[in-house]
Structure formats: structure tokens, C-alpha cells
PDB file of N, CA and C in Angstrom:
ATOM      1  N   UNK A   1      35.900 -10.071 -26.639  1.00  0.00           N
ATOM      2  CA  UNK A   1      35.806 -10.457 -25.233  1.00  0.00           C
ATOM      3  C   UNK A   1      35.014 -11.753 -25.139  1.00  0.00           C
ATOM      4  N   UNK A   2      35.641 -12.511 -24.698  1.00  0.00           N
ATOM      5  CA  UNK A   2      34.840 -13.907 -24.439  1.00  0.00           C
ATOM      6  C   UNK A   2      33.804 -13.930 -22.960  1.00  0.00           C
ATOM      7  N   UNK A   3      32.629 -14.207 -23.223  1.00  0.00           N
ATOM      8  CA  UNK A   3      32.203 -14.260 -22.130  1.00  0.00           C
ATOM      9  C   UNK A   3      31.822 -15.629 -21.757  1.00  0.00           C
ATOM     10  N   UNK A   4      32.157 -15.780 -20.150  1.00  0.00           N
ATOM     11  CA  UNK A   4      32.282 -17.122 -19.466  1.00  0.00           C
ATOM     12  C   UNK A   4      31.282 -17.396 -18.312  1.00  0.00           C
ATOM     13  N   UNK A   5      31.143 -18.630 -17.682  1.00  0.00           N
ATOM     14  CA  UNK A   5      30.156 -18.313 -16.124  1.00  0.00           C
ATOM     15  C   UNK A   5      31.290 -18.181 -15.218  1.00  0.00           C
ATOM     16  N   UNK A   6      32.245 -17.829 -15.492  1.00  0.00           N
ATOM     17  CA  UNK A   6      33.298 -17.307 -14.491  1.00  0.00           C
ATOM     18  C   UNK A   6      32.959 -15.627 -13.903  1.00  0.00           C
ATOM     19  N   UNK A   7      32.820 -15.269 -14.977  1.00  0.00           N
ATOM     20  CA  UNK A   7      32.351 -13.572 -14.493  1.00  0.00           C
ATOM     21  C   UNK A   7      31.564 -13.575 -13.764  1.00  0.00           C
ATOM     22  N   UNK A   8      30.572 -14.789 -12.986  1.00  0.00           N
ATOM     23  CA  UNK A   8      29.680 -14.165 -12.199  1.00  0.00           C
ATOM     24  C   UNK A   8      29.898 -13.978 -11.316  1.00  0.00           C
ATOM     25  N   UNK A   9      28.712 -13.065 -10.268  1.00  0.00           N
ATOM     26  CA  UNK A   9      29.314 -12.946  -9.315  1.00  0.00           C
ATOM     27  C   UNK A   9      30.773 -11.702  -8.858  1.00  0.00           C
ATOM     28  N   UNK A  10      31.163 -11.564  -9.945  1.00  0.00           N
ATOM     29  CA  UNK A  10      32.198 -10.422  -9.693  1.00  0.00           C
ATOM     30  C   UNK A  10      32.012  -9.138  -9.736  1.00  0.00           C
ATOM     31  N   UNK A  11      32.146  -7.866  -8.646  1.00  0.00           N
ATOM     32  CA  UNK A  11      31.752  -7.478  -8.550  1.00  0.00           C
ATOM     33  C   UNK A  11      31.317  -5.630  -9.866  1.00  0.00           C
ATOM     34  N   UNK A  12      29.895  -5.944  -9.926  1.00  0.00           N
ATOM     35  CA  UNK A  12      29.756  -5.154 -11.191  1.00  0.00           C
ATOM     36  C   UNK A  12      29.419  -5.969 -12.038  1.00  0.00           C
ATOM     37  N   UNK A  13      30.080  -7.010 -12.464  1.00  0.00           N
ATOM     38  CA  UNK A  13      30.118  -8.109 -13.413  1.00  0.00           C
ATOM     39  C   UNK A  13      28.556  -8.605 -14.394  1.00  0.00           C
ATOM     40  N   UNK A  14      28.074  -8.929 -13.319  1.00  0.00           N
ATOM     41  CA  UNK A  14      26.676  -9.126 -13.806  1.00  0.00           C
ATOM     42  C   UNK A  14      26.261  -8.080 -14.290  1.00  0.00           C
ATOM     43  N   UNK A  15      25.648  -7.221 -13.657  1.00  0.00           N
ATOM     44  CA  UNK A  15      24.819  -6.268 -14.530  1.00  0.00           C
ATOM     45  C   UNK A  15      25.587  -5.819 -15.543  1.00  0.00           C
ATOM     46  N   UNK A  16      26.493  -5.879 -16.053  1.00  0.00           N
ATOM     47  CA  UNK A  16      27.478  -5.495 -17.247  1.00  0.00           C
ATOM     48  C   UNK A  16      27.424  -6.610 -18.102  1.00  0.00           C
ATOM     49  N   UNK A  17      27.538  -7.688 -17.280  1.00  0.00           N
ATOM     50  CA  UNK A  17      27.182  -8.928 -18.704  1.00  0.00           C
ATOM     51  C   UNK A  17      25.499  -9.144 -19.308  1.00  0.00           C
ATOM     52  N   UNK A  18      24.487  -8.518 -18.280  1.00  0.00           N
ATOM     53  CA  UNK A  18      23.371  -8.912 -18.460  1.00  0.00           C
ATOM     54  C   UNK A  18      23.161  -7.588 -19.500  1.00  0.00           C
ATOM     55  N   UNK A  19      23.681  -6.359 -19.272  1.00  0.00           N
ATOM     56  CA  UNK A  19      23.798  -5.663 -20.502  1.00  0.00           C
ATOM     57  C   UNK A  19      24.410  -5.853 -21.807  1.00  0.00           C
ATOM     58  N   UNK A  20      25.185  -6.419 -21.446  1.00  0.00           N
ATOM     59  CA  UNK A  20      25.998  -6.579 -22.852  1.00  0.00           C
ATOM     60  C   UNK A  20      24.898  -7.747 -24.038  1.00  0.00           C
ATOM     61  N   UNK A  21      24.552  -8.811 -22.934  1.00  0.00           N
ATOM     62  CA  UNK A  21      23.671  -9.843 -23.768  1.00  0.00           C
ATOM     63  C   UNK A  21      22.684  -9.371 -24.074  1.00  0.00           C
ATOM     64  N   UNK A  22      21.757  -8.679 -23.572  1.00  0.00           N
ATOM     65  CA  UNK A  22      21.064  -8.395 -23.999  1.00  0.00           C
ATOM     66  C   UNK A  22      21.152  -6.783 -25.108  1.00  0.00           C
ATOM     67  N   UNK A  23      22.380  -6.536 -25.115  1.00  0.00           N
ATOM     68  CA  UNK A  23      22.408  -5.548 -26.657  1.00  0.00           C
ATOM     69  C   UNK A  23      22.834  -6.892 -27.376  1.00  0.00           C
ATOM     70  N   UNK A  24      23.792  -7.547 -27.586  1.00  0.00           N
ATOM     71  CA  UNK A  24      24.204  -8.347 -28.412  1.00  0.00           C
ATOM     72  C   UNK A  24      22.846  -9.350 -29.132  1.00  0.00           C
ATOM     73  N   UNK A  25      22.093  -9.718 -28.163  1.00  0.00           N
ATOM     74  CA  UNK A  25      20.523  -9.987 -28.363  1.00  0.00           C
ATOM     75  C   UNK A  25      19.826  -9.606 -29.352  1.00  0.00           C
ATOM     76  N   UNK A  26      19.731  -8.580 -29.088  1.00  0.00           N
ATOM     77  CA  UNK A  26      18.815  -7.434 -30.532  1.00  0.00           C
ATOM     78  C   UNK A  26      19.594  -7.666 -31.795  1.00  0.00           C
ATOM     79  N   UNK A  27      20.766  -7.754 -31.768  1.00  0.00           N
ATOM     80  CA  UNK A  27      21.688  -7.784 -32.758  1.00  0.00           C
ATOM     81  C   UNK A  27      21.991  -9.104 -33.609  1.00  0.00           C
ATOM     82  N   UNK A  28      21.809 -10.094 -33.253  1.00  0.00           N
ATOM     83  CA  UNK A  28      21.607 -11.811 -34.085  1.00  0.00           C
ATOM     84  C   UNK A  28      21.112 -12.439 -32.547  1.00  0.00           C
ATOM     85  N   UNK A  29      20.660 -13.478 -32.964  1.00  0.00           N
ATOM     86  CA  UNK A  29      20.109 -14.567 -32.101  1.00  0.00           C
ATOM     87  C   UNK A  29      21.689 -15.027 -30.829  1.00  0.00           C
ATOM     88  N   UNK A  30      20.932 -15.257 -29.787  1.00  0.00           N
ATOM     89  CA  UNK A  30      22.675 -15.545 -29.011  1.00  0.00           C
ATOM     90  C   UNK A  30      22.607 -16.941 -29.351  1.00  0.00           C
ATOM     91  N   UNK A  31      23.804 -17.027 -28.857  1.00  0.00           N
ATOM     92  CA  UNK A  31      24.449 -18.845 -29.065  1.00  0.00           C
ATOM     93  C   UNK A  31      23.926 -19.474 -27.662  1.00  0.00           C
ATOM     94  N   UNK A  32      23.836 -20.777 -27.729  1.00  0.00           N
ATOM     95  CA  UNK A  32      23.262 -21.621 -26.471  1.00  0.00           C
ATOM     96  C   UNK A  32      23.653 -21.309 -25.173  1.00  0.00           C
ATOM     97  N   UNK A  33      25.433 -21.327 -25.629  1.00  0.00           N
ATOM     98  CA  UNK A  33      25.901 -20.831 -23.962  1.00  0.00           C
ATOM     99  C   UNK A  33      25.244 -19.447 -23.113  1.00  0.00           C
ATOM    100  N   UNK A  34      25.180 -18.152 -24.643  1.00  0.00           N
ATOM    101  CA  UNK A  34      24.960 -17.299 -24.147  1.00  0.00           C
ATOM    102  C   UNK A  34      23.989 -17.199 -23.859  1.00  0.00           C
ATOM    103  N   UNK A  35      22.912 -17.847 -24.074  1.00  0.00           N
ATOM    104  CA  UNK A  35      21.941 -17.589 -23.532  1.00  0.00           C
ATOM    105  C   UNK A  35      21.659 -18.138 -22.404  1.00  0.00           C
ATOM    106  N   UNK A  36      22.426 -19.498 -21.587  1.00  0.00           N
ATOM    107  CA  UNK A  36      22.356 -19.933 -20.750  1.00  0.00           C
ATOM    108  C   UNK A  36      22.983 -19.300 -19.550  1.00  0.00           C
ATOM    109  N   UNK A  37      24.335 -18.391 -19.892  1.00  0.00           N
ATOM    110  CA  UNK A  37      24.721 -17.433 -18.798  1.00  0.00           C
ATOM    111  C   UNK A  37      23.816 -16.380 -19.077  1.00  0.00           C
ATOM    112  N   UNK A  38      22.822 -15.913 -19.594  1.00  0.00           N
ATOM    113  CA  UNK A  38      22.078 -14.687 -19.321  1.00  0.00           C
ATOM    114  C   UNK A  38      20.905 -15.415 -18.419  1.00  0.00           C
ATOM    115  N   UNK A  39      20.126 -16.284 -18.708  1.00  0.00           N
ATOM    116  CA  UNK A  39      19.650 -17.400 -17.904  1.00  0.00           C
ATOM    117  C   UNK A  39      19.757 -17.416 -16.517  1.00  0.00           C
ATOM    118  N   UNK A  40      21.201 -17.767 -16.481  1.00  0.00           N
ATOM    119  CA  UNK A  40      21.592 -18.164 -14.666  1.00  0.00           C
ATOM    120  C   UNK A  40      21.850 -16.701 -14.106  1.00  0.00           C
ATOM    121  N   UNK A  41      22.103 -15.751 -14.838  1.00  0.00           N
ATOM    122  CA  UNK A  41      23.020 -14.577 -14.655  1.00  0.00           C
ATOM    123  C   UNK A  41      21.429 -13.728 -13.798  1.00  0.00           C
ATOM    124  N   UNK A  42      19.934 -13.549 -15.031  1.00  0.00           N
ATOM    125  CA  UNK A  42      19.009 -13.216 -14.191  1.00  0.00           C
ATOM    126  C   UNK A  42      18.076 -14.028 -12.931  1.00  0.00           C
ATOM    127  N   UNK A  43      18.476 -15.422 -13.058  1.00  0.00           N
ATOM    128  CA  UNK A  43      18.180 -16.487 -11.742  1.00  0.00           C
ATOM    129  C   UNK A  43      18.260 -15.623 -10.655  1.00  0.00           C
ATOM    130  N   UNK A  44      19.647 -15.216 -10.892  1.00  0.00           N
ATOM    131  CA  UNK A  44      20.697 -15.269  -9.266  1.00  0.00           C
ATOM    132  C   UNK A  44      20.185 -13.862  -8.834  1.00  0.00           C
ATOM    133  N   UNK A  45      20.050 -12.837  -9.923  1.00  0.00           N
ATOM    134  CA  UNK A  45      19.764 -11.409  -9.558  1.00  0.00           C
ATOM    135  C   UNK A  45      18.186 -11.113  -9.173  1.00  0.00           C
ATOM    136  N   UNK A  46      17.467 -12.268  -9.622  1.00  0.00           N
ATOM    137  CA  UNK A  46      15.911 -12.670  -8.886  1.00  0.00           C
ATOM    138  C   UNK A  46      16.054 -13.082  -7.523  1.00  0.00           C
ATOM    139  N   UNK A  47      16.749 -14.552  -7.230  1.00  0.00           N
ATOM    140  CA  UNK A  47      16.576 -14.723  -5.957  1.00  0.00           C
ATOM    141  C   UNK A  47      17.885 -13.864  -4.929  1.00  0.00           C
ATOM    142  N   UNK A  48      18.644 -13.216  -5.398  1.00  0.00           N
ATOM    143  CA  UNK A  48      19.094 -12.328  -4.363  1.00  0.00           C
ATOM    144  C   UNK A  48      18.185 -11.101  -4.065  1.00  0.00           C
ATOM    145  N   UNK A  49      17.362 -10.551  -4.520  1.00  0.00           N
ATOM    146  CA  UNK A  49      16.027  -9.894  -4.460  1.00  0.00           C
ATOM    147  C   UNK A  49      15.268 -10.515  -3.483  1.00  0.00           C
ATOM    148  N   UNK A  50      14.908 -11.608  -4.205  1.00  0.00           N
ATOM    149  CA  UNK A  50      14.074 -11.986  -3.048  1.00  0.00           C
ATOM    150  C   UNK A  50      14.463 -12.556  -1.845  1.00  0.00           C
ATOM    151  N   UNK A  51      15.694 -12.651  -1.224  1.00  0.00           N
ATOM    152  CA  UNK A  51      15.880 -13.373  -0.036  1.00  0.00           C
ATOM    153  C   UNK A  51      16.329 -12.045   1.183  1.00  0.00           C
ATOM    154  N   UNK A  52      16.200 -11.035   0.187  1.00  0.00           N
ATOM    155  CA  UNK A  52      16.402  -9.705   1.626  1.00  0.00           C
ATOM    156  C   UNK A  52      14.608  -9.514   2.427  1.00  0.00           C
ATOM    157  N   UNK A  53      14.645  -9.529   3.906  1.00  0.00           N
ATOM    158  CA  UNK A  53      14.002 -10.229   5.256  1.00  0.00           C
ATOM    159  C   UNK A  53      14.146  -8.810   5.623  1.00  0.00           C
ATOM    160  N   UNK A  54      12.774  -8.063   5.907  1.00  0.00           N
ATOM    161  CA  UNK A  54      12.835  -7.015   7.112  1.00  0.00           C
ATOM    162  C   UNK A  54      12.429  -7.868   8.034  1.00  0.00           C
ATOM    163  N   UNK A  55      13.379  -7.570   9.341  1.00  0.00           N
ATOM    164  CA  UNK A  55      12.714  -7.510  10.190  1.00  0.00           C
ATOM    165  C   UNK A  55      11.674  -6.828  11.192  1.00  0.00           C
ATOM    166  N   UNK A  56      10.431  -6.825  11.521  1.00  0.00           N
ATOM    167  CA  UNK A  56       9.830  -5.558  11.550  1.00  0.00           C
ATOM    168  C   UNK A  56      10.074  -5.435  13.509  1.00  0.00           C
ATOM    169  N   UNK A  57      10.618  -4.755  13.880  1.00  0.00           N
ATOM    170  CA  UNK A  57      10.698  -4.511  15.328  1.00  0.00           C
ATOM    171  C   UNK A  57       9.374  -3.398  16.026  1.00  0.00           C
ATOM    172  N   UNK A  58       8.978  -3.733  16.919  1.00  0.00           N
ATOM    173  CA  UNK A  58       8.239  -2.693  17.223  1.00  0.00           C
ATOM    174  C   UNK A  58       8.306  -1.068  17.369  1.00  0.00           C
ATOM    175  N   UNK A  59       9.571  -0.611  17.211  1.00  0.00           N
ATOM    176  CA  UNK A  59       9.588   0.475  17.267  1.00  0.00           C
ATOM    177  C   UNK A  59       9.168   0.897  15.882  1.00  0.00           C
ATOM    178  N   UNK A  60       9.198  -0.035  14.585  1.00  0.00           N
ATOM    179  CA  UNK A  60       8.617   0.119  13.407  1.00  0.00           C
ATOM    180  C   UNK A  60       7.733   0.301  13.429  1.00  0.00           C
ATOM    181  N   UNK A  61       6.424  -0.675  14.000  1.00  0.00           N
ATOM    182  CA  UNK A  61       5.185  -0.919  13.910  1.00  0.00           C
ATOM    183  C   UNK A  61       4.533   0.720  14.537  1.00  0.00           C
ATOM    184  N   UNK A  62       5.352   1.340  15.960  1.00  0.00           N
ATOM    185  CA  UNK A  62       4.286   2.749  16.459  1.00  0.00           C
ATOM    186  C   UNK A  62       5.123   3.188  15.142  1.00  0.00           C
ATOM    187  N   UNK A  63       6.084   3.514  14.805  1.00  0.00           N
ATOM    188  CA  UNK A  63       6.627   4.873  13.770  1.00  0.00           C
ATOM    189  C   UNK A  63       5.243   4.770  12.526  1.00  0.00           C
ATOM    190  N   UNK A  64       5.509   3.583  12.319  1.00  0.00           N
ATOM    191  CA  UNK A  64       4.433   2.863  11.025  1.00  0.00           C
ATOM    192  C   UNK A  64       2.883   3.508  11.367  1.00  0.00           C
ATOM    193  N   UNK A  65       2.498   3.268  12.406  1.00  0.00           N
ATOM    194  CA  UNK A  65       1.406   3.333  12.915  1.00  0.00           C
ATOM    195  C   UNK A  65       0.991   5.211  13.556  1.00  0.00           C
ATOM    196  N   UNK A  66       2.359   5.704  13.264  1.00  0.00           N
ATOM    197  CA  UNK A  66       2.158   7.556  14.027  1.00  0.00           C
ATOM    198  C   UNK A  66       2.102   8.039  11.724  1.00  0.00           C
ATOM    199  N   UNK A  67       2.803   7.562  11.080  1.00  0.00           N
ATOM    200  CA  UNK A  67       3.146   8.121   9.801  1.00  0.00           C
ATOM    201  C   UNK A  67       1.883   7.545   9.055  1.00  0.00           C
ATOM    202  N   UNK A  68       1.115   6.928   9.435  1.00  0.00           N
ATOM    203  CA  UNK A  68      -0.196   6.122   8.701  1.00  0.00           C
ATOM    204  C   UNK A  68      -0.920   7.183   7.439  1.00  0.00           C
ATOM    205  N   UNK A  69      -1.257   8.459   8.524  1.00  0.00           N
ATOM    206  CA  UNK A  69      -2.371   9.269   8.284  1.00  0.00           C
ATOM    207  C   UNK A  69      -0.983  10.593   7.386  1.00  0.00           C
ATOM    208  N   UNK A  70      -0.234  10.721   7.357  1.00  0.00           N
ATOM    209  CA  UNK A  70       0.475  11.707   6.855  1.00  0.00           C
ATOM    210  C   UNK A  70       0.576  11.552   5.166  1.00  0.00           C
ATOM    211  N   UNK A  71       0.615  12.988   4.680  1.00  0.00           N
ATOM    212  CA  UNK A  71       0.643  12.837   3.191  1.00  0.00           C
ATOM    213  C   UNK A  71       2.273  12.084   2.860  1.00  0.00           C
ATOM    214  N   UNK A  72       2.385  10.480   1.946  1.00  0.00           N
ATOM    215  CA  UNK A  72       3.174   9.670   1.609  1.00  0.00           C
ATOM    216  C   UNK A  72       4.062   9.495   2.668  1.00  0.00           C
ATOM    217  N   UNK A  73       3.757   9.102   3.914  1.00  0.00           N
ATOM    218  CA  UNK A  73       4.147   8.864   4.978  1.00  0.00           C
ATOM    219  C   UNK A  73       4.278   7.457   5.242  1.00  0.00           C
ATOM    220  N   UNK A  74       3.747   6.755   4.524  1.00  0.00           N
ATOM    221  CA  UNK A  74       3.941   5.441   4.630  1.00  0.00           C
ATOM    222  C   UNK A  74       5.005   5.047   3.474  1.00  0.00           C
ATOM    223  N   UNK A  75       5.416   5.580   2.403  1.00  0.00           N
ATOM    224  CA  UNK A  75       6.336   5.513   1.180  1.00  0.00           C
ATOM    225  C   UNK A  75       7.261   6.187   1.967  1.00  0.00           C
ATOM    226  N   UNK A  76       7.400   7.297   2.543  1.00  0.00           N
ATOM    227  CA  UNK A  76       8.821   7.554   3.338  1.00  0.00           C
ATOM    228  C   UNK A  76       9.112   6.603   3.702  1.00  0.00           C
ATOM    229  N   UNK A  77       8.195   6.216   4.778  1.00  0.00           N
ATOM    230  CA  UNK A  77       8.676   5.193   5.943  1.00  0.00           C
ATOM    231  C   UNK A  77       9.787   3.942   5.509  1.00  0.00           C
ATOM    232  N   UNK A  78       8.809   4.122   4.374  1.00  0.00           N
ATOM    233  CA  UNK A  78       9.430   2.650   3.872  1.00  0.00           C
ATOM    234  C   UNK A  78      10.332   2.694   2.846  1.00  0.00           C
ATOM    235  N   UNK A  79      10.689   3.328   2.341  1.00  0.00           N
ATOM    236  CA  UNK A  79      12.152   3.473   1.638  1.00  0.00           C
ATOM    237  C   UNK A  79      12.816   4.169   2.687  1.00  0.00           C
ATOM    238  N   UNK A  80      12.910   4.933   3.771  1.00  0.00           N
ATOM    239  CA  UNK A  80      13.738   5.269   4.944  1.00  0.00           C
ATOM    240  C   UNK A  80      14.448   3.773   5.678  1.00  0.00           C
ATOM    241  N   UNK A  81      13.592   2.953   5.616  1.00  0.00           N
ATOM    242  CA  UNK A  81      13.896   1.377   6.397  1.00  0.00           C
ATOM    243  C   UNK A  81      14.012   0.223   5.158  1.00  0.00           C
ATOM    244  N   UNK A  82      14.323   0.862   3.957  1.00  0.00           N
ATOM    245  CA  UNK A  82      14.933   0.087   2.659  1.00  0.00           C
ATOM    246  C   UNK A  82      13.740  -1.411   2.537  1.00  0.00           C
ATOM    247  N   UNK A  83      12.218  -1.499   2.735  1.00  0.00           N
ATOM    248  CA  UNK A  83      10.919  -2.183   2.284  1.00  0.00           C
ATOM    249  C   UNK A  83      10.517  -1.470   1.363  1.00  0.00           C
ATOM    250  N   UNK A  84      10.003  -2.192   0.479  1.00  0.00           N
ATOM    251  CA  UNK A  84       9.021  -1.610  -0.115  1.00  0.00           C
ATOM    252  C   UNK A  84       7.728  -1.005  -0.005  1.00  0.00           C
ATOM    253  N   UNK A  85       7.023  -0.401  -0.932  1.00  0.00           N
ATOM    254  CA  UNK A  85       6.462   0.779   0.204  1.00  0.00           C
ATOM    255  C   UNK A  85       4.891  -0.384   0.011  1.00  0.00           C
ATOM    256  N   UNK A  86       4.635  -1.441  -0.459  1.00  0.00           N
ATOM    257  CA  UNK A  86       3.650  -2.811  -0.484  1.00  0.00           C
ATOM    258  C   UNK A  86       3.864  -3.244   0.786  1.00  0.00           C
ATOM    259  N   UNK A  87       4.938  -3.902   1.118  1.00  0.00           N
ATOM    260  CA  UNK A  87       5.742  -4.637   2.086  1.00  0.00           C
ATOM    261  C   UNK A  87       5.135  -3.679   3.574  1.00  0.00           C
ATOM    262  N   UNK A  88       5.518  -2.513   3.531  1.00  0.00           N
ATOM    263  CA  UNK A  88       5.237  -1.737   4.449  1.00  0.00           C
ATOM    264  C   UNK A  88       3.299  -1.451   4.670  1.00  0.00           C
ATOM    265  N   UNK A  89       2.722  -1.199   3.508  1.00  0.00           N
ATOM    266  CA  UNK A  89       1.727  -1.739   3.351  1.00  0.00           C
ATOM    267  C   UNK A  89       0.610  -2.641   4.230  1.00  0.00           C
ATOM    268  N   UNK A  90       1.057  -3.496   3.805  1.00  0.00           N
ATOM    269  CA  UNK A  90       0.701  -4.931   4.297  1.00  0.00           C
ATOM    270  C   UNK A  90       0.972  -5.167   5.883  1.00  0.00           C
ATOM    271  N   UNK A  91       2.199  -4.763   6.241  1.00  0.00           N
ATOM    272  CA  UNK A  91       2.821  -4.722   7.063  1.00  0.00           C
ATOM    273  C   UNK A  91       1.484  -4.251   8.154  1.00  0.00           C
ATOM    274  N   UNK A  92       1.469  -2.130   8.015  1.00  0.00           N
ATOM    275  CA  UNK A  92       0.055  -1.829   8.426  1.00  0.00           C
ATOM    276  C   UNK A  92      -1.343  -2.646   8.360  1.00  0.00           C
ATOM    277  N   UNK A  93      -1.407  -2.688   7.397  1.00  0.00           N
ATOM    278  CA  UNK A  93      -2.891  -3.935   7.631  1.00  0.00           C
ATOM    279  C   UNK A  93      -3.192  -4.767   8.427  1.00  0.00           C
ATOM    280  N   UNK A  94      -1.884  -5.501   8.654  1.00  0.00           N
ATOM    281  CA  UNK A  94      -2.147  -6.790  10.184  1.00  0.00           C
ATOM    282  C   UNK A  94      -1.885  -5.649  11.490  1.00  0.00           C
ATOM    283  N   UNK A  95      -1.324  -4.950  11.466  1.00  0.00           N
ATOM    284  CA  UNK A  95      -1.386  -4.201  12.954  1.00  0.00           C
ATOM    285  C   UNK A  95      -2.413  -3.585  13.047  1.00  0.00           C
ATOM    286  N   UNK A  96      -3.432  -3.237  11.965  1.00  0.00           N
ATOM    287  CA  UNK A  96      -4.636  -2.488  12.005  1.00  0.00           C
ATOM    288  C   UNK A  96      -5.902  -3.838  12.343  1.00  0.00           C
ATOM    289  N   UNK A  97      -5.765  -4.698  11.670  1.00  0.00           N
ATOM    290  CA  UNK A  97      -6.416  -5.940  11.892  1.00  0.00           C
ATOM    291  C   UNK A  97      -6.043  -6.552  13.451  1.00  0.00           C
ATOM    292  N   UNK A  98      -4.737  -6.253  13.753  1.00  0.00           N
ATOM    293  CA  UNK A  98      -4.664  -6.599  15.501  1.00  0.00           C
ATOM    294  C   UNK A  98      -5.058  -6.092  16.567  1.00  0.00           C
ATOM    295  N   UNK A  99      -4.969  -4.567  15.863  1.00  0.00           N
ATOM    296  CA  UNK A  99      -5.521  -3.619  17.275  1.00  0.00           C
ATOM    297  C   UNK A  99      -7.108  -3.829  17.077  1.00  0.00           C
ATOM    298  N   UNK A 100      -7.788  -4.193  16.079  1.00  0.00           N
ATOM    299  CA  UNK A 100      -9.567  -4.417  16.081  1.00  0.00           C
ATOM    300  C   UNK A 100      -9.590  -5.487  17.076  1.00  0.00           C
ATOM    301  N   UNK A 101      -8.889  -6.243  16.687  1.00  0.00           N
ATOM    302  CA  UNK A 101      -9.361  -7.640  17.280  1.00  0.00           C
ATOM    303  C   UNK A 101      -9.756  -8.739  16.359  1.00  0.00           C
ATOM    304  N   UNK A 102      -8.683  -8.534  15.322  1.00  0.00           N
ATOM    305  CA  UNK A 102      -9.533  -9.329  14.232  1.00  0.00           C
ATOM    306  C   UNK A 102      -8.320 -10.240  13.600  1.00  0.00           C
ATOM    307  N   UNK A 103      -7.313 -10.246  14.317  1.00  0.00           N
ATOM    308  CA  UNK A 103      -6.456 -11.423  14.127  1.00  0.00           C
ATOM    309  C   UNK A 103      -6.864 -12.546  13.700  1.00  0.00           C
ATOM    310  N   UNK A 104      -5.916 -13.433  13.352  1.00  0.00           N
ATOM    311  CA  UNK A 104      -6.147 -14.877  13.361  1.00  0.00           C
ATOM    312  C   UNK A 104      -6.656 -15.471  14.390  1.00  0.00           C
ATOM    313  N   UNK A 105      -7.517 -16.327  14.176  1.00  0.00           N
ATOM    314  CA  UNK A 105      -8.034 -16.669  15.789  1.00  0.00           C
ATOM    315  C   UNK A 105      -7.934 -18.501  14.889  1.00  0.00           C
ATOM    316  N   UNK A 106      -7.275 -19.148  14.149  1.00  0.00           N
ATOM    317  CA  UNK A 106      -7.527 -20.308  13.762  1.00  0.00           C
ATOM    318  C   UNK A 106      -8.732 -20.886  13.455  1.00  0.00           C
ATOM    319  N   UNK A 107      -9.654 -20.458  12.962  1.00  0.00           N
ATOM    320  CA  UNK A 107     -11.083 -20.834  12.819  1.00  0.00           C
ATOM    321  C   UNK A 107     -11.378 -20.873  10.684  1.00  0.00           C
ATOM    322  N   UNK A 108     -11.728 -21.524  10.718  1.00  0.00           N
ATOM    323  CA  UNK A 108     -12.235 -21.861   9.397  1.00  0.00           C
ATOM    324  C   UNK A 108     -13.607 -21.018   9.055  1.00  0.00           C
ATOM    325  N   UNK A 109     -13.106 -20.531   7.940  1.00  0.00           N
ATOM    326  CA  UNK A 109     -14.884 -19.526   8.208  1.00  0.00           C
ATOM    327  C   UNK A 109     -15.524 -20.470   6.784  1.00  0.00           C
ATOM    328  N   UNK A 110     -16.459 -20.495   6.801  1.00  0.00           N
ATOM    329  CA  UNK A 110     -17.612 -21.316   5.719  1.00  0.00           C
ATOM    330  C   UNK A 110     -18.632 -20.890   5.070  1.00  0.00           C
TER     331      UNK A 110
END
């Protein structure tokens, strides 16, 4: 089977080529190309990762904010609304930091 940068992108494709190179890997050193489509092949499967955006709507923030105190109630939450359960996290922290009063207020502290 010849492998090409045509396969990318198709569906399944990648993770089947990124397997295959990397058994073929263990097995002799790859050739330049191949290593350059395993290269672009984990690029693309990084930044499609990173370019998925919750949006957090407020009906998130009370659900977020009623599931706080519950045993792994915040890890539900957040694989229920496909974030990570950091993301969700963090998320709580500034609404806990907003309701104090301890927002950003633009001030330089020294």
C-alpha cells in the first residue's frame, strides 16, 4: 500500500495512517516522506482539537454553579456539555471571582 498526502483528511483515514506509521516506525526508521505525512497528519489532528469553542451561555453558568458542591458534579457537567472537565473548571472560578466582586477591574497591582 503506498501511502500518499492524498489520504488525508478522508474519512477514518488519518487515524489509520497515523497508526500504521507509527507501527511501521518501531519497525526500521521511516523514509522522509513518511515521516513528513505523519508530521502534517498529527499538525492537523492537534489544531482540529484545539479550535472546538464552548460557548458558555448562562443557563450553563447557574447549572455550573447548582452542580459545584455535588460529588463529581462538575466532571458530569462537563463531559454532559462535551468541555473538559479543566475548561469547566476554570470556567467556575471566574463566576466565583464575579459573584465576590473580584473581577477584573483593569488596575495593575504592584
Amino acid at each position: 500500500m503506498k501511502l500518499s498526502l492524498s489520504m488525508i483528511g478522508q474519512e477514518g483515514g488519518d487515524a489509520v495512517l497515523i497508526e500504521l506509521l507509527d507501527r511501521l516506525g518501531r519497525h526500521r526508521a521511516l523514509a522522509d516522506d513518511e515521516s513528513q505525512l505523519l508530521e502534517k497528519l498529527v499538525r492537523q489532528s492537534q489544531a482540529t482539537k484545539a479550535s472546538v469553542y464552548h460557548k458558555w451561555s448562562r443557563e450553563d453558568d447557574r447549572t455550573l454553579l447548582r452542580v459545584q458542591h455535588r460529588p463529581r458534579g462538575v466532571a458530569n457537567y462537563a463531559k454532559e456539555i462535551g468541555v473538559s472537565e479543566y475548561a469547566a473548571w476554570m470556567r467556575l472560578d471566574r463566576l466565583r471571582k464575579k459573584l465576590r466582586g473580584e473581577g477584573n477591574t483593569g488596575k495593575v497591582e504592584r
